[in-house]
N, C-alpha and C. Protein backbone atom coordinates (compact mmCIF):
# COMPACT_ATOMS: atom_id res chain seq x y z
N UNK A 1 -242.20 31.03 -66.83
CA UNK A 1 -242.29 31.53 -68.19
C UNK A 1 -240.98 31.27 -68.90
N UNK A 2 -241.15 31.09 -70.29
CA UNK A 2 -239.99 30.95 -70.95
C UNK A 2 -239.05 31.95 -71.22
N UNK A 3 -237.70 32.20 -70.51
CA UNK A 3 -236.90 32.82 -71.49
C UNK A 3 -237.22 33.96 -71.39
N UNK A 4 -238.32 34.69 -70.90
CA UNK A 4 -238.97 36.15 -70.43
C UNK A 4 -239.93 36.61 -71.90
N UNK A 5 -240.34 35.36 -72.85
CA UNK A 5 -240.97 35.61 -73.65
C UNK A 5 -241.85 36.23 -73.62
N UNK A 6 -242.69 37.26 -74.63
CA UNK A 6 -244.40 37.67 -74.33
C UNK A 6 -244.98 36.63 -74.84
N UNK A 7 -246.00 36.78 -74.07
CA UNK A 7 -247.28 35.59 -74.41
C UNK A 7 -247.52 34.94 -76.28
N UNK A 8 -247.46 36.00 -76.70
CA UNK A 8 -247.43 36.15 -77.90
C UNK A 8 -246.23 35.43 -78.55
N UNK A 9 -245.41 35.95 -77.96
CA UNK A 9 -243.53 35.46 -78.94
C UNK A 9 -244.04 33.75 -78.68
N UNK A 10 -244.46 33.64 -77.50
CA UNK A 10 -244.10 32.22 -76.39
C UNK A 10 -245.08 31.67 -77.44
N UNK A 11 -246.64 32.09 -77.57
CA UNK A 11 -247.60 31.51 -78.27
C UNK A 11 -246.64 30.88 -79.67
N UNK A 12 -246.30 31.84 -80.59
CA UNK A 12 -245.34 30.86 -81.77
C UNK A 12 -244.87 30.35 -81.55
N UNK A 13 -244.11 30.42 -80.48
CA UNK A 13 -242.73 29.43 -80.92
C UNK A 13 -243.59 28.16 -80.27
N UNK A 14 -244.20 27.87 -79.35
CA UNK A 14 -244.97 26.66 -78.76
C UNK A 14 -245.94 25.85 -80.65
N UNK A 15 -246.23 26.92 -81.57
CA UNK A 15 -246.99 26.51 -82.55
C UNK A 15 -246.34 25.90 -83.26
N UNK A 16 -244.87 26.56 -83.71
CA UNK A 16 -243.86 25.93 -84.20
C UNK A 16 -243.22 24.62 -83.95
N UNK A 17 -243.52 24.50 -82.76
CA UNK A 17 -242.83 23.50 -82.02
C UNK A 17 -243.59 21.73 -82.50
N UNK A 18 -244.46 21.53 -82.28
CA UNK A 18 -245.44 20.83 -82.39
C UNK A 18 -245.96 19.94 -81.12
N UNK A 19 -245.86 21.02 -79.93
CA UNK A 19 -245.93 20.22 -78.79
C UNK A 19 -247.52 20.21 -78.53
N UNK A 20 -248.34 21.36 -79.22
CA UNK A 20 -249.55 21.41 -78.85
C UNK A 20 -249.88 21.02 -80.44
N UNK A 21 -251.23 20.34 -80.01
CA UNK A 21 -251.91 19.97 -81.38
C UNK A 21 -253.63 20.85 -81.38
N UNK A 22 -253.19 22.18 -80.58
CA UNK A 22 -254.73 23.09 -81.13
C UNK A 22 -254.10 24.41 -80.22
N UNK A 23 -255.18 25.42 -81.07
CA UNK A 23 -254.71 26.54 -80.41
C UNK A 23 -255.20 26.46 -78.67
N UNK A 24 -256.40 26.02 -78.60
CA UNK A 24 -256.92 25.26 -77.12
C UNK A 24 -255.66 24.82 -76.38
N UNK A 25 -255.12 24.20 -76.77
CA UNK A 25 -254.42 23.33 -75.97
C UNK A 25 -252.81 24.13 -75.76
N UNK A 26 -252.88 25.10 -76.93
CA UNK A 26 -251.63 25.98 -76.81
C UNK A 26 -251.91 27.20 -75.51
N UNK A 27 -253.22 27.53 -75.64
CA UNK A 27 -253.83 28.25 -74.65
C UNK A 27 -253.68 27.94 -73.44
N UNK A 28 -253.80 26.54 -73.32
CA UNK A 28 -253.73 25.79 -71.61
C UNK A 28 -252.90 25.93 -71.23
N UNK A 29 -251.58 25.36 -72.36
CA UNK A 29 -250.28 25.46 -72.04
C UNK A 29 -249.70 26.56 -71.75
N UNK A 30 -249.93 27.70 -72.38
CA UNK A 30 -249.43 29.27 -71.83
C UNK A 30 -249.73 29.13 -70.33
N UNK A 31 -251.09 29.01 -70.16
CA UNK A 31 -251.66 29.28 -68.62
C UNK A 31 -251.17 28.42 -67.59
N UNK A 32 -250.40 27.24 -67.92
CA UNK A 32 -249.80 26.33 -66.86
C UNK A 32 -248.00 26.64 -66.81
N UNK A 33 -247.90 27.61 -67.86
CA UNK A 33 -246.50 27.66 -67.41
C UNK A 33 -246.30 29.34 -67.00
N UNK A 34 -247.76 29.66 -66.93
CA UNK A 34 -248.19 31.25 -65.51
C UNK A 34 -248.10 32.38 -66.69
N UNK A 35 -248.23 31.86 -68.09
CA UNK A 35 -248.75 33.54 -68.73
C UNK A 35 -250.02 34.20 -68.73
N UNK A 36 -250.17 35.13 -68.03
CA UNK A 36 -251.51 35.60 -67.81
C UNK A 36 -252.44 36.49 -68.69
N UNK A 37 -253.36 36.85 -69.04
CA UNK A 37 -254.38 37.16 -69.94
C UNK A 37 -254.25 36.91 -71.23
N UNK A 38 -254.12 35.68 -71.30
CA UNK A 38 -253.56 34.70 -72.62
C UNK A 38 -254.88 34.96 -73.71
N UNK A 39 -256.62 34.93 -73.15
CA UNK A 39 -257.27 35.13 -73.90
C UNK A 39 -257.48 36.81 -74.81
N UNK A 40 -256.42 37.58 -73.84
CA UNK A 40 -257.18 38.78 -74.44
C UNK A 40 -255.32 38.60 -75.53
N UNK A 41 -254.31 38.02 -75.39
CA UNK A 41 -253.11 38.20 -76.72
C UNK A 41 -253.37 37.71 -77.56
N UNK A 42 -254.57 36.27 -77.26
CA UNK A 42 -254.06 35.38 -78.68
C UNK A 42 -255.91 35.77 -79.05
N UNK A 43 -256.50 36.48 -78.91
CA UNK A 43 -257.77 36.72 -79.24
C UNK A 43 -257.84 37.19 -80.87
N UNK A 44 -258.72 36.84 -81.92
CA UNK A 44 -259.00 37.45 -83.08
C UNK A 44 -258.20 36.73 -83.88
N UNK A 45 -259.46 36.37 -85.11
CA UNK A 45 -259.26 35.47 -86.29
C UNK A 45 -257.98 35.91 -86.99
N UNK A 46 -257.31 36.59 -87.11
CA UNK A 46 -255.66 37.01 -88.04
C UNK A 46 -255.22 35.80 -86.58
N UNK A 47 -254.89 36.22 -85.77
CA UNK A 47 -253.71 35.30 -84.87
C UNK A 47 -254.27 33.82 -85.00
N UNK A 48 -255.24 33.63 -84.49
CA UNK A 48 -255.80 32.44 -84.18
C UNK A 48 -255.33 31.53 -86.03
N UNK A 49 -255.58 31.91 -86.71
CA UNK A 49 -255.46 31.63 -87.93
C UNK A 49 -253.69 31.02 -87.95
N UNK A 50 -253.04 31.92 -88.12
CA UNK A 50 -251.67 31.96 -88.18
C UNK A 50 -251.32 30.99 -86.80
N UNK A 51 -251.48 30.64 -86.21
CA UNK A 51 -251.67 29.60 -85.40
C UNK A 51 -251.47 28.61 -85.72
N UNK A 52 -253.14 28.14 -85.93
CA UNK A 52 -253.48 26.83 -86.62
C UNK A 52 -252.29 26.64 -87.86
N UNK A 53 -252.71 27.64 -88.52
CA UNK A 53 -251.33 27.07 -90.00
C UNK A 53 -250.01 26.56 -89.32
N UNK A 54 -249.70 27.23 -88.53
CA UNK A 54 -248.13 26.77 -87.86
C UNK A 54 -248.13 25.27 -87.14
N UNK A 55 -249.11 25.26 -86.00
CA UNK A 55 -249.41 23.54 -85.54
C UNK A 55 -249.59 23.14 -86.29
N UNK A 56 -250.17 23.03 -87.57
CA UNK A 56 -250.56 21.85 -88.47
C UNK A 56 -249.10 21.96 -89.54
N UNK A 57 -248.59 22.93 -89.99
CA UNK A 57 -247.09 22.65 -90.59
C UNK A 57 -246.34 21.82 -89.55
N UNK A 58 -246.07 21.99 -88.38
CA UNK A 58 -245.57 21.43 -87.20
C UNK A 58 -245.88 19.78 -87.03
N UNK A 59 -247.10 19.58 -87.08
CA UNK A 59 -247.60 18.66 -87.05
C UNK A 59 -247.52 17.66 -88.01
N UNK A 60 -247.33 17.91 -89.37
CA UNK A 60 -247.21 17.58 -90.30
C UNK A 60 -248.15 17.24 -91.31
């Protein structure tokens, strides 16, 4: 895990970043670097939302 981030902190800053190009794939990535019940932090349209806006600013 990063830095002792919560799933959550870790979830932004990975959105920010532009290493993932979907919240899917930001999801995987939590779970391969061992954050666990990733579906029940990043669950519900407010987060999931604020998400997407951030990868796609990220993304460009």
């Amino acid at each position: 895990m990063a830095e002792n981030l919560t799933t959550v902190e870790r979830a932004f800053e990975l959105a920010r970043s532009g290493e993932c190009d979907s919240v899917n794939g930001l999801r995987q990535r939590l779970r391969r670097e061992g954050y666990d019940a990733v579906h029940l932090h990043l669950h519900g349209a407010a987060i999931n939302k604020q998400l997407v806006d951030l990868i796609h600013a990220a993304r460009g």
